[in-house]
PDB file of N, CA and C in Angstrom:
ATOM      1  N   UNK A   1     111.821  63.252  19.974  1.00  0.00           N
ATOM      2  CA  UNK A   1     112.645  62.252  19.332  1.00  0.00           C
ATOM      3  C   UNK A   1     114.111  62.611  19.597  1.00  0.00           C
ATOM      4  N   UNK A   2     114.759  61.741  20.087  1.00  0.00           N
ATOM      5  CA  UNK A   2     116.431  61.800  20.449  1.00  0.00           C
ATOM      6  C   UNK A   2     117.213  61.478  19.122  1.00  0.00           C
ATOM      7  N   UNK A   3     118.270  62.117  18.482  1.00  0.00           N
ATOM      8  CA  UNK A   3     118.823  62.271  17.435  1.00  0.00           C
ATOM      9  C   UNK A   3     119.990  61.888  17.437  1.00  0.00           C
ATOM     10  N   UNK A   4     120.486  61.409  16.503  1.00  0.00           N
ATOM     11  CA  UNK A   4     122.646  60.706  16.638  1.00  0.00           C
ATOM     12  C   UNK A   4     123.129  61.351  15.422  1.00  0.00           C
ATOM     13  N   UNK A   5     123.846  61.888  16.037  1.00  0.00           N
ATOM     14  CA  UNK A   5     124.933  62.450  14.863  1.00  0.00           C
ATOM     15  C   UNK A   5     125.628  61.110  14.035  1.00  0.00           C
ATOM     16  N   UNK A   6     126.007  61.128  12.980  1.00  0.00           N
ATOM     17  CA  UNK A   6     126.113  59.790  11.891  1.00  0.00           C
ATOM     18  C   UNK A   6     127.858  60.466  11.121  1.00  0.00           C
ATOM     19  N   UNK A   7     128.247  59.877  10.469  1.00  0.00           N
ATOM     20  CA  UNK A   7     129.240  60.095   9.298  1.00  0.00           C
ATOM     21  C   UNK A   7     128.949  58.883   8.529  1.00  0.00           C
ATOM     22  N   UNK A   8     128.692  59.890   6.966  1.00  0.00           N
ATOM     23  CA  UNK A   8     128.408  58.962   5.852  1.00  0.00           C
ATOM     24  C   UNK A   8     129.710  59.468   4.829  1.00  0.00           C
ATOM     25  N   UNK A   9     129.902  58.463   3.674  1.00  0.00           N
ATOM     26  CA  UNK A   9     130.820  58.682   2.679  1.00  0.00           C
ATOM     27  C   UNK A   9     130.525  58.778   1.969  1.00  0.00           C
ATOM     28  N   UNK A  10     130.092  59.662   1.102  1.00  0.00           N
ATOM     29  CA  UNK A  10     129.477  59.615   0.067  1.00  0.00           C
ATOM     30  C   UNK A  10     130.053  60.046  -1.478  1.00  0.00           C
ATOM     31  N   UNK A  11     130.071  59.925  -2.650  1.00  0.00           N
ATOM     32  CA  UNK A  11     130.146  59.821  -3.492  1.00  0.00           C
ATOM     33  C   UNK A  11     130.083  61.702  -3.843  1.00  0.00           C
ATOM     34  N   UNK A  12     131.145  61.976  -4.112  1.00  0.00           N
ATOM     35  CA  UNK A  12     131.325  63.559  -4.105  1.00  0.00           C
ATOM     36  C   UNK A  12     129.921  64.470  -5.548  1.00  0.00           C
ATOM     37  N   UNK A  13     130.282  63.478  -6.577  1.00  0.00           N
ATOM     38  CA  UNK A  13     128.826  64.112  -7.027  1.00  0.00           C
ATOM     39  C   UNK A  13     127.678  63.727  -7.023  1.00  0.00           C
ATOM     40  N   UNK A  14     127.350  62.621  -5.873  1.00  0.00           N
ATOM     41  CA  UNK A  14     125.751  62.285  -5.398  1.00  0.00           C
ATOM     42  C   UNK A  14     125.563  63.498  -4.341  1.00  0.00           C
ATOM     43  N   UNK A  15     127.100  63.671  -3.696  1.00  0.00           N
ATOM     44  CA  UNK A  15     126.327  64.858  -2.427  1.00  0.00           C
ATOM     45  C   UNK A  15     126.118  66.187  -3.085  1.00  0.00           C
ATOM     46  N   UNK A  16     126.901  66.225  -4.030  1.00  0.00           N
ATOM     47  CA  UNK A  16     127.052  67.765  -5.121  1.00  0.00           C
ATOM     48  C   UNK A  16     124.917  67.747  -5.069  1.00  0.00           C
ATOM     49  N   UNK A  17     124.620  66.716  -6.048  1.00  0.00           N
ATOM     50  CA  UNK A  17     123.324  66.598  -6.454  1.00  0.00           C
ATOM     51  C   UNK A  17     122.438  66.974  -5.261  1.00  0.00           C
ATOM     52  N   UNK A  18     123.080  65.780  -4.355  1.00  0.00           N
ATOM     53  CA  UNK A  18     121.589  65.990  -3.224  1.00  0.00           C
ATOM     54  C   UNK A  18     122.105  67.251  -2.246  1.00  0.00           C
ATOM     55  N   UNK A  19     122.535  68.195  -2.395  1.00  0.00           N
ATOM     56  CA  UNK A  19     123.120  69.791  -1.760  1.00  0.00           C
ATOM     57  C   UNK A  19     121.564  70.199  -2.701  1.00  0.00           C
ATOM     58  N   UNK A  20     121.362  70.305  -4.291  1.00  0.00           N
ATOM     59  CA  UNK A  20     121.370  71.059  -4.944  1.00  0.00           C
ATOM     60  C   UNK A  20     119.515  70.477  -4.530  1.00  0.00           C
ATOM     61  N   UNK A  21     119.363  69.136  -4.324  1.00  0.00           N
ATOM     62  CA  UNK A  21     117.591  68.739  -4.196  1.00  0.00           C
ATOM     63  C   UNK A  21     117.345  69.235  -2.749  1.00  0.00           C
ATOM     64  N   UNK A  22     118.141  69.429  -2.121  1.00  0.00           N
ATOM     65  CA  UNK A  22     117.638  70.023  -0.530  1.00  0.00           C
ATOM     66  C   UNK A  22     117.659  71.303  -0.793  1.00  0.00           C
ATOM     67  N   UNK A  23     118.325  72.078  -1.510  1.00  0.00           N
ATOM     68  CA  UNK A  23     118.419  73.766  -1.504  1.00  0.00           C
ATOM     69  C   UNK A  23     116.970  73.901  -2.271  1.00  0.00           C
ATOM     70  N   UNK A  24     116.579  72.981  -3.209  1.00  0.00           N
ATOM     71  CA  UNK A  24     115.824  73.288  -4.081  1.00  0.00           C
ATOM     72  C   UNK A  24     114.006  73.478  -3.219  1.00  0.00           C
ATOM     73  N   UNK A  25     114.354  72.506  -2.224  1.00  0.00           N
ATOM     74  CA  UNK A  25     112.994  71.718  -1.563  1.00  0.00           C
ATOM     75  C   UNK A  25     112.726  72.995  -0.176  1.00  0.00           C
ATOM     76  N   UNK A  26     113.782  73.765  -0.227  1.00  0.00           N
ATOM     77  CA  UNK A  26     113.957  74.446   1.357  1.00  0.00           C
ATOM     78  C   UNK A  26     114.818  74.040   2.600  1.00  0.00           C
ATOM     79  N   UNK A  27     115.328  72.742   2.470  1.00  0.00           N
ATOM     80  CA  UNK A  27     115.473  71.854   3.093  1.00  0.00           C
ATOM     81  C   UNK A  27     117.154  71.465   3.664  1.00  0.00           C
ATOM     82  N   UNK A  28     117.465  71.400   4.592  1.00  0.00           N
ATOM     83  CA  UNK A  28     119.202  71.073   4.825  1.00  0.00           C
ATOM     84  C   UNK A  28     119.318  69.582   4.239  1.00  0.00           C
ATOM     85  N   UNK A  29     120.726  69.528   3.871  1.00  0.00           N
ATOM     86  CA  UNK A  29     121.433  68.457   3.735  1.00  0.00           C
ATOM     87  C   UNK A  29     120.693  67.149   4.614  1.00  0.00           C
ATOM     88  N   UNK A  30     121.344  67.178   6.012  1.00  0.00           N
ATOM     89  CA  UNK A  30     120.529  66.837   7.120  1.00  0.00           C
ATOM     90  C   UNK A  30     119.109  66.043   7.109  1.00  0.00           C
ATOM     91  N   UNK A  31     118.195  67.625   7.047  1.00  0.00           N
ATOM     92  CA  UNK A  31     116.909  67.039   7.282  1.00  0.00           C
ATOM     93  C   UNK A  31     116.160  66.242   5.730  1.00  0.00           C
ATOM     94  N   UNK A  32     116.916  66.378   4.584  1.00  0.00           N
ATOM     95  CA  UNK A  32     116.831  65.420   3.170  1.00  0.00           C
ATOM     96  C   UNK A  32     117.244  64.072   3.832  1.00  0.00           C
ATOM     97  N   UNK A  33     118.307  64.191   4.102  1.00  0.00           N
ATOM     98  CA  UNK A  33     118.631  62.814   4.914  1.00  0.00           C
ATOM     99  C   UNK A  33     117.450  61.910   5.542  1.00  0.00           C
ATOM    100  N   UNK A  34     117.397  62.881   6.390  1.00  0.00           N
ATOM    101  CA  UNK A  34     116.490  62.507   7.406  1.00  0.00           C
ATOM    102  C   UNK A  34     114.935  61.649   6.924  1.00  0.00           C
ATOM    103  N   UNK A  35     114.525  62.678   6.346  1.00  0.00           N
ATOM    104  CA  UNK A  35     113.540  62.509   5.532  1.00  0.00           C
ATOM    105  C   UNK A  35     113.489  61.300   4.918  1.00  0.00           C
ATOM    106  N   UNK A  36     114.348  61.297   3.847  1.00  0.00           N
ATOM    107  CA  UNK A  36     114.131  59.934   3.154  1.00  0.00           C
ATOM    108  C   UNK A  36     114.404  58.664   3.778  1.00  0.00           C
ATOM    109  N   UNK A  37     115.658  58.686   4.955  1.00  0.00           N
ATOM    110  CA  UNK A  37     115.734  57.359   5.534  1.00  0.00           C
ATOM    111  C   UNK A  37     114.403  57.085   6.526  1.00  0.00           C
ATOM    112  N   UNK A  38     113.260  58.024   6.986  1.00  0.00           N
ATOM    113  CA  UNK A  38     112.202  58.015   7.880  1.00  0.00           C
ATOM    114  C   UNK A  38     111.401  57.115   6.713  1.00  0.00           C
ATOM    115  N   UNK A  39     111.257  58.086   5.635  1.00  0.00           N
ATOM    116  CA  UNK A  39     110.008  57.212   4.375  1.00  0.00           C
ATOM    117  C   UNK A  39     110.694  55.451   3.981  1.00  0.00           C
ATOM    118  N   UNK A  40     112.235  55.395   4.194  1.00  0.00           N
ATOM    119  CA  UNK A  40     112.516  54.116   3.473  1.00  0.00           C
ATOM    120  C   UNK A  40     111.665  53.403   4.194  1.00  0.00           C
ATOM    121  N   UNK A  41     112.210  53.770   5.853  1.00  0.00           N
ATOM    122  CA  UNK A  41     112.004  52.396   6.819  1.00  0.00           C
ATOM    123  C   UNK A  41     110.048  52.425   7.270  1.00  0.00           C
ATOM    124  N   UNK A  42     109.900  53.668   6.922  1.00  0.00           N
ATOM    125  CA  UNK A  42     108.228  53.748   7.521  1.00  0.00           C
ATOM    126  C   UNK A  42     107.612  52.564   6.057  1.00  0.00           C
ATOM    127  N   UNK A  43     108.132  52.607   4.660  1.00  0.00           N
ATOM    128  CA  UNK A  43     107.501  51.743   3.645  1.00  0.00           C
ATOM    129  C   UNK A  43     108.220  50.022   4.083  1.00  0.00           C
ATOM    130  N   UNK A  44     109.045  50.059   4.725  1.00  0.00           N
ATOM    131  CA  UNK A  44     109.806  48.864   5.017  1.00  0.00           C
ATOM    132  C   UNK A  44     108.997  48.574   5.977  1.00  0.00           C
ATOM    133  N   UNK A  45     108.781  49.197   7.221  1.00  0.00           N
ATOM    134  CA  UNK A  45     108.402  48.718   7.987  1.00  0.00           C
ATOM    135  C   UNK A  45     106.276  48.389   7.653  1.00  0.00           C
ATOM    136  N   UNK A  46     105.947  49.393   6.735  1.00  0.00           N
ATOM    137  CA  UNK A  46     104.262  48.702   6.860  1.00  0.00           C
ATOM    138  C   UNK A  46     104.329  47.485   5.922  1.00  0.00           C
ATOM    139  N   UNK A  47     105.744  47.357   4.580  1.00  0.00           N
ATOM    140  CA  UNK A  47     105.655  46.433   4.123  1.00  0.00           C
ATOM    141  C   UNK A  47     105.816  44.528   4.832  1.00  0.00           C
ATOM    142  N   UNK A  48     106.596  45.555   6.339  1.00  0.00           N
ATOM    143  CA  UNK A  48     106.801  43.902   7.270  1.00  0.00           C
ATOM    144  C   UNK A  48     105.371  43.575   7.928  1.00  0.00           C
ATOM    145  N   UNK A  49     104.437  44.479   8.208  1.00  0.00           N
ATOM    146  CA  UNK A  49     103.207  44.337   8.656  1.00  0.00           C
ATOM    147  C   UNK A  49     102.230  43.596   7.534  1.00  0.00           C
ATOM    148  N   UNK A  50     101.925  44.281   6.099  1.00  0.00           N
ATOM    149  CA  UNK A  50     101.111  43.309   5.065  1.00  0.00           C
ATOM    150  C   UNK A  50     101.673  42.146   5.209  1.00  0.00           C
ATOM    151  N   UNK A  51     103.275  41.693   5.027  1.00  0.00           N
ATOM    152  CA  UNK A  51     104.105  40.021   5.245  1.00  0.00           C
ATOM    153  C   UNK A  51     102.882  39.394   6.238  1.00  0.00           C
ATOM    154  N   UNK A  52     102.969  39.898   6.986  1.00  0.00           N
ATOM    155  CA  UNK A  52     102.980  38.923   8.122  1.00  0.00           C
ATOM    156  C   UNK A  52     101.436  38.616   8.330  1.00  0.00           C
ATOM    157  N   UNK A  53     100.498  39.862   8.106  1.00  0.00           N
ATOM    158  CA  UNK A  53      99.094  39.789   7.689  1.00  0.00           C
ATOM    159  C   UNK A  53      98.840  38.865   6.753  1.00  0.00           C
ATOM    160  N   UNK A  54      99.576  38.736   5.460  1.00  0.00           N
ATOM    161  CA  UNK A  54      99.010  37.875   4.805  1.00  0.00           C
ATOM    162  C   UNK A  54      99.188  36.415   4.450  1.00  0.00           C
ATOM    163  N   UNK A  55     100.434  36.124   5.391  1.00  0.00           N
ATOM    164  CA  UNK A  55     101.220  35.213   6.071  1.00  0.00           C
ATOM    165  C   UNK A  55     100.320  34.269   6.774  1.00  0.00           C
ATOM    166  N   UNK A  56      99.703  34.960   7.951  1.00  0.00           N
ATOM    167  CA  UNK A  56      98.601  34.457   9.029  1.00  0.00           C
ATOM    168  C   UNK A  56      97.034  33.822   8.060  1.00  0.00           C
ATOM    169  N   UNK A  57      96.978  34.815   6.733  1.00  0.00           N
ATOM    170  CA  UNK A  57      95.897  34.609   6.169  1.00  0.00           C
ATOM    171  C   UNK A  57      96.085  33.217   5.497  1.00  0.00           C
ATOM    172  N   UNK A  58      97.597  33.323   4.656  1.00  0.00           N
ATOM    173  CA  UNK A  58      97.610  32.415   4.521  1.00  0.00           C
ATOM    174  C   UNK A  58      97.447  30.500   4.800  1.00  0.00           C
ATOM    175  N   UNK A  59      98.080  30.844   6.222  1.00  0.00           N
ATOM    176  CA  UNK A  59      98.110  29.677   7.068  1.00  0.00           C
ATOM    177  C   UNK A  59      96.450  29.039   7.560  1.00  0.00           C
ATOM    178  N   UNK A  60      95.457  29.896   7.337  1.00  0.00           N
ATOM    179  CA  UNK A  60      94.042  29.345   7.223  1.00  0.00           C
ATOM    180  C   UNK A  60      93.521  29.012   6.082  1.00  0.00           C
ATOM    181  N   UNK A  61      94.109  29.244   4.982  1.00  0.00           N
ATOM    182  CA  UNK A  61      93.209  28.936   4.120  1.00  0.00           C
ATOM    183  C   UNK A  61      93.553  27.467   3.503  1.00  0.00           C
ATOM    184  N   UNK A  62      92.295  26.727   3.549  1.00  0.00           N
ATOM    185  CA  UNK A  62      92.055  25.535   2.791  1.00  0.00           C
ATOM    186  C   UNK A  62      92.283  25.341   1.769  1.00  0.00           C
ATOM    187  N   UNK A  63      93.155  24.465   0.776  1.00  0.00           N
ATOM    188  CA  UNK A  63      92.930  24.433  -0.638  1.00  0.00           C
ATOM    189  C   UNK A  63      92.198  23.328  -0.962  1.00  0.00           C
ATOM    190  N   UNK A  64      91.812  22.013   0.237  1.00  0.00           N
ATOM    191  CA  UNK A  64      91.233  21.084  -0.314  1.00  0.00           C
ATOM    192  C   UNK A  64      92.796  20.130  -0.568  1.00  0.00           C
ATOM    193  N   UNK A  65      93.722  20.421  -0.810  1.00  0.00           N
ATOM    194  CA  UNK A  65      94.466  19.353  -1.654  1.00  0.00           C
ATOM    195  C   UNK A  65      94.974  18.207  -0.100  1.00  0.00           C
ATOM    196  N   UNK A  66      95.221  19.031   1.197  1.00  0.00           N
ATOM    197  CA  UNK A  66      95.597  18.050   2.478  1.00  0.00           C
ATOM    198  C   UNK A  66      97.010  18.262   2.733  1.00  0.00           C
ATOM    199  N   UNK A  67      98.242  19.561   1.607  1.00  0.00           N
ATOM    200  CA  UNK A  67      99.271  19.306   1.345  1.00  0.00           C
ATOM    201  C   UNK A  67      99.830  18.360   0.643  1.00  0.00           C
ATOM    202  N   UNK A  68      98.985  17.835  -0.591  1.00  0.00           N
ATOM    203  CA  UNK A  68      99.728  16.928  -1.339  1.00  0.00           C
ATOM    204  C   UNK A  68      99.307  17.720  -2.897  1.00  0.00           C
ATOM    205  N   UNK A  69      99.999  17.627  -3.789  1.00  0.00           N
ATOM    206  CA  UNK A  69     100.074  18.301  -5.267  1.00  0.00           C
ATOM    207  C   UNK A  69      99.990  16.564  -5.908  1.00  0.00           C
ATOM    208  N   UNK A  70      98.587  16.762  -6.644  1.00  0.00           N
ATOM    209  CA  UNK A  70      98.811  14.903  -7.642  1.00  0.00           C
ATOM    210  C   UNK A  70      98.653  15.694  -8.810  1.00  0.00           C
ATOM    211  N   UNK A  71      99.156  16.672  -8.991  1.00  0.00           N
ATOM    212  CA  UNK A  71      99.564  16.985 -10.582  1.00  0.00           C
ATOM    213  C   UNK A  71     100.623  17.368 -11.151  1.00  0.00           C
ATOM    214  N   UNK A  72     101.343  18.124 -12.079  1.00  0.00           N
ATOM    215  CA  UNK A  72     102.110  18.384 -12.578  1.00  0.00           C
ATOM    216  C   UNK A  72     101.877  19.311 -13.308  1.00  0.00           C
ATOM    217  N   UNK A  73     103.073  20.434 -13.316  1.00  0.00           N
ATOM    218  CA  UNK A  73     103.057  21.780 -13.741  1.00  0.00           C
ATOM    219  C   UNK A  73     102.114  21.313 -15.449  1.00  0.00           C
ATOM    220  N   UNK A  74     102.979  19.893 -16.111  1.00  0.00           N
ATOM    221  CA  UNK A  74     102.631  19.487 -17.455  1.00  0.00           C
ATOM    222  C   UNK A  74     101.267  19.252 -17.352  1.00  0.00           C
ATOM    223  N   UNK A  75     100.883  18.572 -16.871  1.00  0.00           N
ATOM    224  CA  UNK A  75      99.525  18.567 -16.435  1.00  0.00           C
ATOM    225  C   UNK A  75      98.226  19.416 -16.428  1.00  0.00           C
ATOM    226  N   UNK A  76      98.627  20.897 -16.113  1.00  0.00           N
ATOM    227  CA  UNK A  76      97.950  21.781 -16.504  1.00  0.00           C
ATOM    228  C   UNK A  76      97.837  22.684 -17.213  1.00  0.00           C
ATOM    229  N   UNK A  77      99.059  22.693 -17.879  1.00  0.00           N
ATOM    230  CA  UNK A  77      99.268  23.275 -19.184  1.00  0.00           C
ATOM    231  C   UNK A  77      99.046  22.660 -20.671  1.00  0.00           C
ATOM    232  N   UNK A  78      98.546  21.252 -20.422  1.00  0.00           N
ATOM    233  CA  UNK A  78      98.307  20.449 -21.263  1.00  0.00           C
ATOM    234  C   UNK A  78      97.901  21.059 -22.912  1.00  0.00           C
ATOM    235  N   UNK A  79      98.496  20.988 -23.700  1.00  0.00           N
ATOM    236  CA  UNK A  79      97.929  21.302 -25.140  1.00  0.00           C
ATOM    237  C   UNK A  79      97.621  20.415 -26.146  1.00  0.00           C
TER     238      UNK A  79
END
């Protein structure tokens, strides 16, 4: 994997904190970084895969209605 050096700005006692969760874990500054932006985009990215899976599922399924609604929200909430 090919790597880019970055500059972030960060908020002097979020980096205080996250110094103190990477020392704690074993871990550099750096590879905390690293780490968590890999997990954001790896949950981002399987969350764009279920989208689109259930997207496709969607687009087959029949409801019977043809795309037309002959009711009303009142309608079925009727009391």
């Amino acid at each position: 994997m090919d790597y880019q050096n970055v500059t972030l700005s960060i908020p002097k006692e979020i980096l205080k904190k996250a110094k103190i969760l990477a020392i704690e874990r074993g871990w550099s500054l750096s590879g905390l970084m690293s780490r968590l932006l890999e997990e954001s985009v790896t949950k981002q990215d399987a969350y764009c895969q279920a989208r689109e899976h259930h997207l496709k599922v969607l687009e087959k399924l029949d409801l019977g209605t043809g795309g037309r609604v002959d009711w009303s929200r009142e309608d079925l909430y009727e009391r």
